[in-house]
C-alpha atoms as a PDB file:
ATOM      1  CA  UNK A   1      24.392 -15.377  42.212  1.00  0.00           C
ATOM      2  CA  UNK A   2      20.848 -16.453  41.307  1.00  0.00           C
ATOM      3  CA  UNK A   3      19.807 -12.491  41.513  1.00  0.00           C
ATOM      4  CA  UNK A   4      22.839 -11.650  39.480  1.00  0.00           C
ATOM      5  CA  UNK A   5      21.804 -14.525  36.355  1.00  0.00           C
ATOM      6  CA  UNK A   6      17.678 -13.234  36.790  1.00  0.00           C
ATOM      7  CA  UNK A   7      19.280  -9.394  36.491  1.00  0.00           C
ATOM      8  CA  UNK A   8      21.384 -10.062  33.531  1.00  0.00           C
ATOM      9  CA  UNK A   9      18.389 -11.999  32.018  1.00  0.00           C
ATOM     10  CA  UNK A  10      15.499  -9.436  32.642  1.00  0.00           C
ATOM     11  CA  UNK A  11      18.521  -6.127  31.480  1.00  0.00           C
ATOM     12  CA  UNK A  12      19.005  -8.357  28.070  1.00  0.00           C
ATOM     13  CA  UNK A  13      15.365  -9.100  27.116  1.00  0.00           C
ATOM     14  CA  UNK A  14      14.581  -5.204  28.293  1.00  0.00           C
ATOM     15  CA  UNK A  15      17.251  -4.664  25.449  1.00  0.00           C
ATOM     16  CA  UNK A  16      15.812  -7.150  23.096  1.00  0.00           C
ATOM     17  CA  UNK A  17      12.508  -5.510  23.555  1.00  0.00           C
ATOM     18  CA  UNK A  18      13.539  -1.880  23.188  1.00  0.00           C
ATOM     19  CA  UNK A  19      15.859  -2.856  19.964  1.00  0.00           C
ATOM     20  CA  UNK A  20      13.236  -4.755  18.215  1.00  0.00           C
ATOM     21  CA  UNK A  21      10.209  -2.732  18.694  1.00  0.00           C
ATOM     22  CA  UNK A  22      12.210   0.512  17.559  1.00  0.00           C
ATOM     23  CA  UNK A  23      13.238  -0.978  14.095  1.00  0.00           C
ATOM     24  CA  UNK A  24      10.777   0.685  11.542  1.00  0.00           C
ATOM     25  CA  UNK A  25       7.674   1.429  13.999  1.00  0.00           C
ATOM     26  CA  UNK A  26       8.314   5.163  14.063  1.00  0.00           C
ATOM     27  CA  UNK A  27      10.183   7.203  12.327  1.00  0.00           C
ATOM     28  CA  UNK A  28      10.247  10.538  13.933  1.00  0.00           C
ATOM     29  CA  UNK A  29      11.975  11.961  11.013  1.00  0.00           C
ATOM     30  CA  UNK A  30       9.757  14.668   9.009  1.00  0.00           C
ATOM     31  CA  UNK A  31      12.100  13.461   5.938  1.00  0.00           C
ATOM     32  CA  UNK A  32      11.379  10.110   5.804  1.00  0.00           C
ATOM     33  CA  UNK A  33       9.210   8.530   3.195  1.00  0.00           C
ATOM     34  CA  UNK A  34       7.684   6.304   5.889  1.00  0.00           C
ATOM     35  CA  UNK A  35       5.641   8.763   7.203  1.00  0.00           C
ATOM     36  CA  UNK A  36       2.634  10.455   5.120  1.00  0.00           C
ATOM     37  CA  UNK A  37       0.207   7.282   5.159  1.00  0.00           C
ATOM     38  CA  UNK A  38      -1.976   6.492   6.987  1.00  0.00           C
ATOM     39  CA  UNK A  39      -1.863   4.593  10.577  1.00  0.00           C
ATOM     40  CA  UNK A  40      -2.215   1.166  10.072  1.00  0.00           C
ATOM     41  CA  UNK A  41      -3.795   0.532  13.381  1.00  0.00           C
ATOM     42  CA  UNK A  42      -6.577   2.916  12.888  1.00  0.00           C
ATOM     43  CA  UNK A  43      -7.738   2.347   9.165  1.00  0.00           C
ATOM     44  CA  UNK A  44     -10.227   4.897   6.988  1.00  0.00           C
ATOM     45  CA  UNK A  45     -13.594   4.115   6.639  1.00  0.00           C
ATOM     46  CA  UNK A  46     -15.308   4.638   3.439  1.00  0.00           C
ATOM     47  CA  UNK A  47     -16.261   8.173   4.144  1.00  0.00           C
ATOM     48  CA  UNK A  48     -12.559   9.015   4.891  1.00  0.00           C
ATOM     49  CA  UNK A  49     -11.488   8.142   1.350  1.00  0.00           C
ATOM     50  CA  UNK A  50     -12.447  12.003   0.128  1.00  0.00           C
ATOM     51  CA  UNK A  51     -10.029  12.345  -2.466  1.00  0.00           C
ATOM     52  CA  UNK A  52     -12.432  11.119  -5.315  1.00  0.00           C
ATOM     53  CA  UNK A  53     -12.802  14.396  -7.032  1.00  0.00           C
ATOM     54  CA  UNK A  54      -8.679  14.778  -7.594  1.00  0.00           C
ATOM     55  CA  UNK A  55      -8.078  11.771  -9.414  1.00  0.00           C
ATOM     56  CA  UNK A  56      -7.259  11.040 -13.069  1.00  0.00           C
ATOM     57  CA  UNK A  57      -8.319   8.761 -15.450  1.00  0.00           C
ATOM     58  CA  UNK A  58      -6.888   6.212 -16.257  1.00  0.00           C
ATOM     59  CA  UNK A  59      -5.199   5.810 -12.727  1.00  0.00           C
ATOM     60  CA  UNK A  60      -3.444   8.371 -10.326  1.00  0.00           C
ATOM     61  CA  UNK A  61      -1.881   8.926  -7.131  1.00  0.00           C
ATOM     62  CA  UNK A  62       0.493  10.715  -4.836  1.00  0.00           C
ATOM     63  CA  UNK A  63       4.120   8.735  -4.814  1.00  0.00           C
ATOM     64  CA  UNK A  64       5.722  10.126  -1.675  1.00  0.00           C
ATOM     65  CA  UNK A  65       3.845  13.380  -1.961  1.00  0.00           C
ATOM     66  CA  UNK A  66       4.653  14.221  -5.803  1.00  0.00           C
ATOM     67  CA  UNK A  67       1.584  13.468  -8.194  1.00  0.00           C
ATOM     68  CA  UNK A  68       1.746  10.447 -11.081  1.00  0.00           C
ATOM     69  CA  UNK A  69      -0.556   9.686 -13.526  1.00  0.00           C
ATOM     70  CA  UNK A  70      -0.768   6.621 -15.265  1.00  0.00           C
ATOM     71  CA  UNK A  71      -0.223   7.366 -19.294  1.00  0.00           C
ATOM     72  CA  UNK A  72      -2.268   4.108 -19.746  1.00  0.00           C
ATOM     73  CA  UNK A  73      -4.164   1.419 -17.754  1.00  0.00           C
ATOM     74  CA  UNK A  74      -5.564  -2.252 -18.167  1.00  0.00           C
ATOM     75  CA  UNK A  75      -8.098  -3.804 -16.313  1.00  0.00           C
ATOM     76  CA  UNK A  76      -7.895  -7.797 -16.180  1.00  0.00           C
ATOM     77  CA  UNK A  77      -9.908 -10.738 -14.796  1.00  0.00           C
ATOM     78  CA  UNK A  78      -8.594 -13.656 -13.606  1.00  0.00           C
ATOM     79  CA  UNK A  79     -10.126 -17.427 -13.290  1.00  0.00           C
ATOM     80  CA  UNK A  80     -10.869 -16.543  -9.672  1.00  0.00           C
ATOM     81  CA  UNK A  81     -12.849 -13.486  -9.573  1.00  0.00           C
ATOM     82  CA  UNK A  82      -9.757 -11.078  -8.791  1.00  0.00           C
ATOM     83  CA  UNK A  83      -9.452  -8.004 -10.953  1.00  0.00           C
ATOM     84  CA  UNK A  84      -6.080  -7.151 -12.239  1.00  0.00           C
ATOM     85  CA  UNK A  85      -4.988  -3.233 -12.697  1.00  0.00           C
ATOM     86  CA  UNK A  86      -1.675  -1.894 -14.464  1.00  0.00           C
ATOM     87  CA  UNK A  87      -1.408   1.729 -14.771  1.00  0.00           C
ATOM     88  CA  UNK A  88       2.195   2.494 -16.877  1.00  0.00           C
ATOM     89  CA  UNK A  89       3.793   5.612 -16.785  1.00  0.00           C
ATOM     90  CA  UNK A  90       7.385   5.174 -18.814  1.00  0.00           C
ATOM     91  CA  UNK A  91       8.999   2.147 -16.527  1.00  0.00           C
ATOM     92  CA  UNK A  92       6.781   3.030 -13.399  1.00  0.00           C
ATOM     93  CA  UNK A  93       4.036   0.377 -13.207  1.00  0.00           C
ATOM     94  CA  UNK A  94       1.220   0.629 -10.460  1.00  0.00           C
ATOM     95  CA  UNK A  95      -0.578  -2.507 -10.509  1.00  0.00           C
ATOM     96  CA  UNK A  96      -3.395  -3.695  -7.983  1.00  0.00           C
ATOM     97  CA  UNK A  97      -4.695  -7.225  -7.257  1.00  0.00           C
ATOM     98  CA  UNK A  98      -8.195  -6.770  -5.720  1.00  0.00           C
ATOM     99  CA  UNK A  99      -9.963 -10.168  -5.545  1.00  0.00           C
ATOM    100  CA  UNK A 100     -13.437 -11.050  -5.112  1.00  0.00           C
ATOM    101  CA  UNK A 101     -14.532  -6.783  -4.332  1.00  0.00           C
ATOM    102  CA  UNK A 102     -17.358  -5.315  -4.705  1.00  0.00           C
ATOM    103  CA  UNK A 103     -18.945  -1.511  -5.161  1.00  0.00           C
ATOM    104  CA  UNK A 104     -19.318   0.272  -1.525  1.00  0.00           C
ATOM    105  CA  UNK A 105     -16.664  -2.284  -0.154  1.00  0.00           C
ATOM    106  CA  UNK A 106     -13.473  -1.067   1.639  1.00  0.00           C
ATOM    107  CA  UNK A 107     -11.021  -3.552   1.706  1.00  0.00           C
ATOM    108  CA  UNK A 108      -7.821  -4.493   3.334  1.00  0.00           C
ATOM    109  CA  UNK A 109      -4.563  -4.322   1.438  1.00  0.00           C
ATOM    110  CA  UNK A 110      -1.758  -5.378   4.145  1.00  0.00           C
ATOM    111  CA  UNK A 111      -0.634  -9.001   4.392  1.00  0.00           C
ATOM    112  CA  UNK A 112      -2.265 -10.117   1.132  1.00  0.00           C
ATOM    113  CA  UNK A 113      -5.570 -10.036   3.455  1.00  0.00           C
ATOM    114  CA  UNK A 114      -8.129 -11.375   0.878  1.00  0.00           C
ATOM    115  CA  UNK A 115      -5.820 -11.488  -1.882  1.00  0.00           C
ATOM    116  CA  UNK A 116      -6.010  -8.019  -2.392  1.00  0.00           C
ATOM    117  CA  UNK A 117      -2.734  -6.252  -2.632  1.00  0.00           C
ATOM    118  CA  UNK A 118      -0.829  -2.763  -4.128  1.00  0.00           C
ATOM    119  CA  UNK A 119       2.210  -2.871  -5.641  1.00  0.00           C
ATOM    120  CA  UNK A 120       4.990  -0.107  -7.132  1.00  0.00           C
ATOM    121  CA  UNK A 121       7.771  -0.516  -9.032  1.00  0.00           C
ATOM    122  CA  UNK A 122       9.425   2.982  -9.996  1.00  0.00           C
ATOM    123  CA  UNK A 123      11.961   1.941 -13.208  1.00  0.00           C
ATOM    124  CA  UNK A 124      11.061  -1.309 -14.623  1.00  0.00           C
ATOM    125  CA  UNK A 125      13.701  -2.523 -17.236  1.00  0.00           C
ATOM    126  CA  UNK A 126      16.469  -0.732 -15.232  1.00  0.00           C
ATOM    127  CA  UNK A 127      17.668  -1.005 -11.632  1.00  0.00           C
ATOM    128  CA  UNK A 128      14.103  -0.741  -9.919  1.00  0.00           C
ATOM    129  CA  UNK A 129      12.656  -1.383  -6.603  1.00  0.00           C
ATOM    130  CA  UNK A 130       9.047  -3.048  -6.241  1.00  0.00           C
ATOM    131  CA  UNK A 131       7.389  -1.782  -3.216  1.00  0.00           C
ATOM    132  CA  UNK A 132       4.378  -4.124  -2.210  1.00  0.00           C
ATOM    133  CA  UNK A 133       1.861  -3.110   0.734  1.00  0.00           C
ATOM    134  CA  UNK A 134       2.058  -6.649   1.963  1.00  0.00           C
ATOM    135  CA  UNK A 135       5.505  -6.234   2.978  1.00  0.00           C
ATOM    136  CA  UNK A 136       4.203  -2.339   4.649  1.00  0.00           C
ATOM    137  CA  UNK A 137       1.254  -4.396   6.513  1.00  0.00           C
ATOM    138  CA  UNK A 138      -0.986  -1.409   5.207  1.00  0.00           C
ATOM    139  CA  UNK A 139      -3.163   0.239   3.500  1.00  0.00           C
ATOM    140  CA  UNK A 140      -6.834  -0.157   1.634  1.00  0.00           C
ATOM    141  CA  UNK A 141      -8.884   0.118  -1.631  1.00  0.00           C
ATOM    142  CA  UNK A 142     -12.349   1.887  -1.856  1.00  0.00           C
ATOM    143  CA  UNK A 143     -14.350   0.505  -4.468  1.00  0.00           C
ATOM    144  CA  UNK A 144     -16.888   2.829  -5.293  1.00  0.00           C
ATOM    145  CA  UNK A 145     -17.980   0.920  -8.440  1.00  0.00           C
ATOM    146  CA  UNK A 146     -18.056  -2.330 -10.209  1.00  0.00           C
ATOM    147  CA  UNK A 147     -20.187  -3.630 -12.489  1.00  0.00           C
ATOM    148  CA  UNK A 148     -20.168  -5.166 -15.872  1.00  0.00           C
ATOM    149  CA  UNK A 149     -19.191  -1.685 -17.546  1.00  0.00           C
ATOM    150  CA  UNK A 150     -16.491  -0.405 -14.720  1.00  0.00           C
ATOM    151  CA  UNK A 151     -14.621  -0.462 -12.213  1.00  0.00           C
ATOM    152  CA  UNK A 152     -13.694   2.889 -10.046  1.00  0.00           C
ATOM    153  CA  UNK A 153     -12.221   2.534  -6.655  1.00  0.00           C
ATOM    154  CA  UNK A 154      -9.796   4.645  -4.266  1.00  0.00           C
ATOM    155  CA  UNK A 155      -6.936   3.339  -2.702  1.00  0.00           C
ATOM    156  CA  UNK A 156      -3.583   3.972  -0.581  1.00  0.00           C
ATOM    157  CA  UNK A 157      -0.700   2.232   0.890  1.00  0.00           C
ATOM    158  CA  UNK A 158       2.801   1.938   2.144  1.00  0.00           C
ATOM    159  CA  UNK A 159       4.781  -0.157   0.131  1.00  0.00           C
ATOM    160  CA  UNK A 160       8.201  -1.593   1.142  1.00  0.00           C
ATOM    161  CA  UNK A 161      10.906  -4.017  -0.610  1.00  0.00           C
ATOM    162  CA  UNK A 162      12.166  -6.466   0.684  1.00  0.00           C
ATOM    163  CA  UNK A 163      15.293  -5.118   1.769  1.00  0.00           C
ATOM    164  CA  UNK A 164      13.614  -2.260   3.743  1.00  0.00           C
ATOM    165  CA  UNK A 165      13.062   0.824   1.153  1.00  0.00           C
ATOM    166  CA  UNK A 166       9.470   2.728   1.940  1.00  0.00           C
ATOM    167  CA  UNK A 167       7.174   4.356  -0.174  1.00  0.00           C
ATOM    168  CA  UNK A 168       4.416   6.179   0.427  1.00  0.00           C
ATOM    169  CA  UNK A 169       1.321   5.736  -1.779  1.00  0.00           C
ATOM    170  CA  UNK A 170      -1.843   8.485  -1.286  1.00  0.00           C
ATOM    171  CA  UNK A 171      -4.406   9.552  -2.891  1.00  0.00           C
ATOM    172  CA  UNK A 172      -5.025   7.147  -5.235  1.00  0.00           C
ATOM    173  CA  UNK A 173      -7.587   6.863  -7.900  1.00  0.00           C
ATOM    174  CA  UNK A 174      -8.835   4.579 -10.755  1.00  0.00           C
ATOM    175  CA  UNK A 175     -11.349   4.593 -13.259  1.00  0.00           C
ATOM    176  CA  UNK A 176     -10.828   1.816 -16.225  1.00  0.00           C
ATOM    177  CA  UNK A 177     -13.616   0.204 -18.126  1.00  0.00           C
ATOM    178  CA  UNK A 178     -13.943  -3.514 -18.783  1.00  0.00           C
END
């Protein structure tokens, strides 16, 4: 009986296991917008982000493999050192929150590490969906410049909402002068 309870035990978390790692952590589908980014596990280093010479001013980027260009941008400080970007395209708003970075610095974008963060929404004023990396647990900016004049950096991500929905952001640049 004892063998029968530890059986049913070990077959059910064996179950539990297989059912929760499976949920989102692959998809094997060549159709699916989760894959395209980059693997979270094994980030880019600076001289990995060589998309630089693609990229359009204001702000650009690849939104599940079709190219966007911002039709303007704003660049914003806030009280605590964290630079605000909004590149607008109709009702599709990119907007990154990169706090306290610095030219030559490649920095973190998943789980609000550092307060530094990507976010897309793809019809604001209508039914939209805001995709934030935080939620994706990826993805990373590549400042290659900040000073009193600029700010130019590289960045990519996978944002999801928070019911589930996946986008893929690549290749993306900005340029926008303070």
């Amino acid at each position: 009986m004892k063998n029968l309870f530890y059986s049913i035990l070990l077959f059910a978390g064996v179950c539990f296991a297989a059912a929760s790692c499976s949920k989102g952590a692959y998809n094997a589908s060549t159709d699916s917008n989760a894959n395209g980014g980059v693997n979270p596990l094994t980030p880019l280093t600076a001289s990995q982000f060589d998309w630089i010479g693609s990229g359009k001013d204001p702000m650009s980027a690849n939104i599940n493999g079709v190219g966007w260009t911002a039709g303007s941008a704003t660049w914003a400080l806030d009280t605590v050192g964290g630079n605000i970007i909004i590149g607008h395209l109709g009702g599709q708003v990119m907007n990154l929150y990169l706090n306290q970075v610095y030219g030559g610095g490649v920095y973190s974008m998943s789980y609000h590490d550092y307060l530094t963060s990507g976010t897309w929404s793809d019809s604001v004023g209508g039914a939209y969906y805001s995709y934030a990396s935080y939620y994706g647990n990826s993805g990373e900016v590549y400042i290659t410049h900040n000073d009193s004049s600029y700010i130019q950096g590289l960045f990519y991500f996978k944002g999801i909402t928070s019911s589930g929905q996946i986008v893929s952001i690549t290749d993306g640049y900005f340029k926008l002068n303070k």
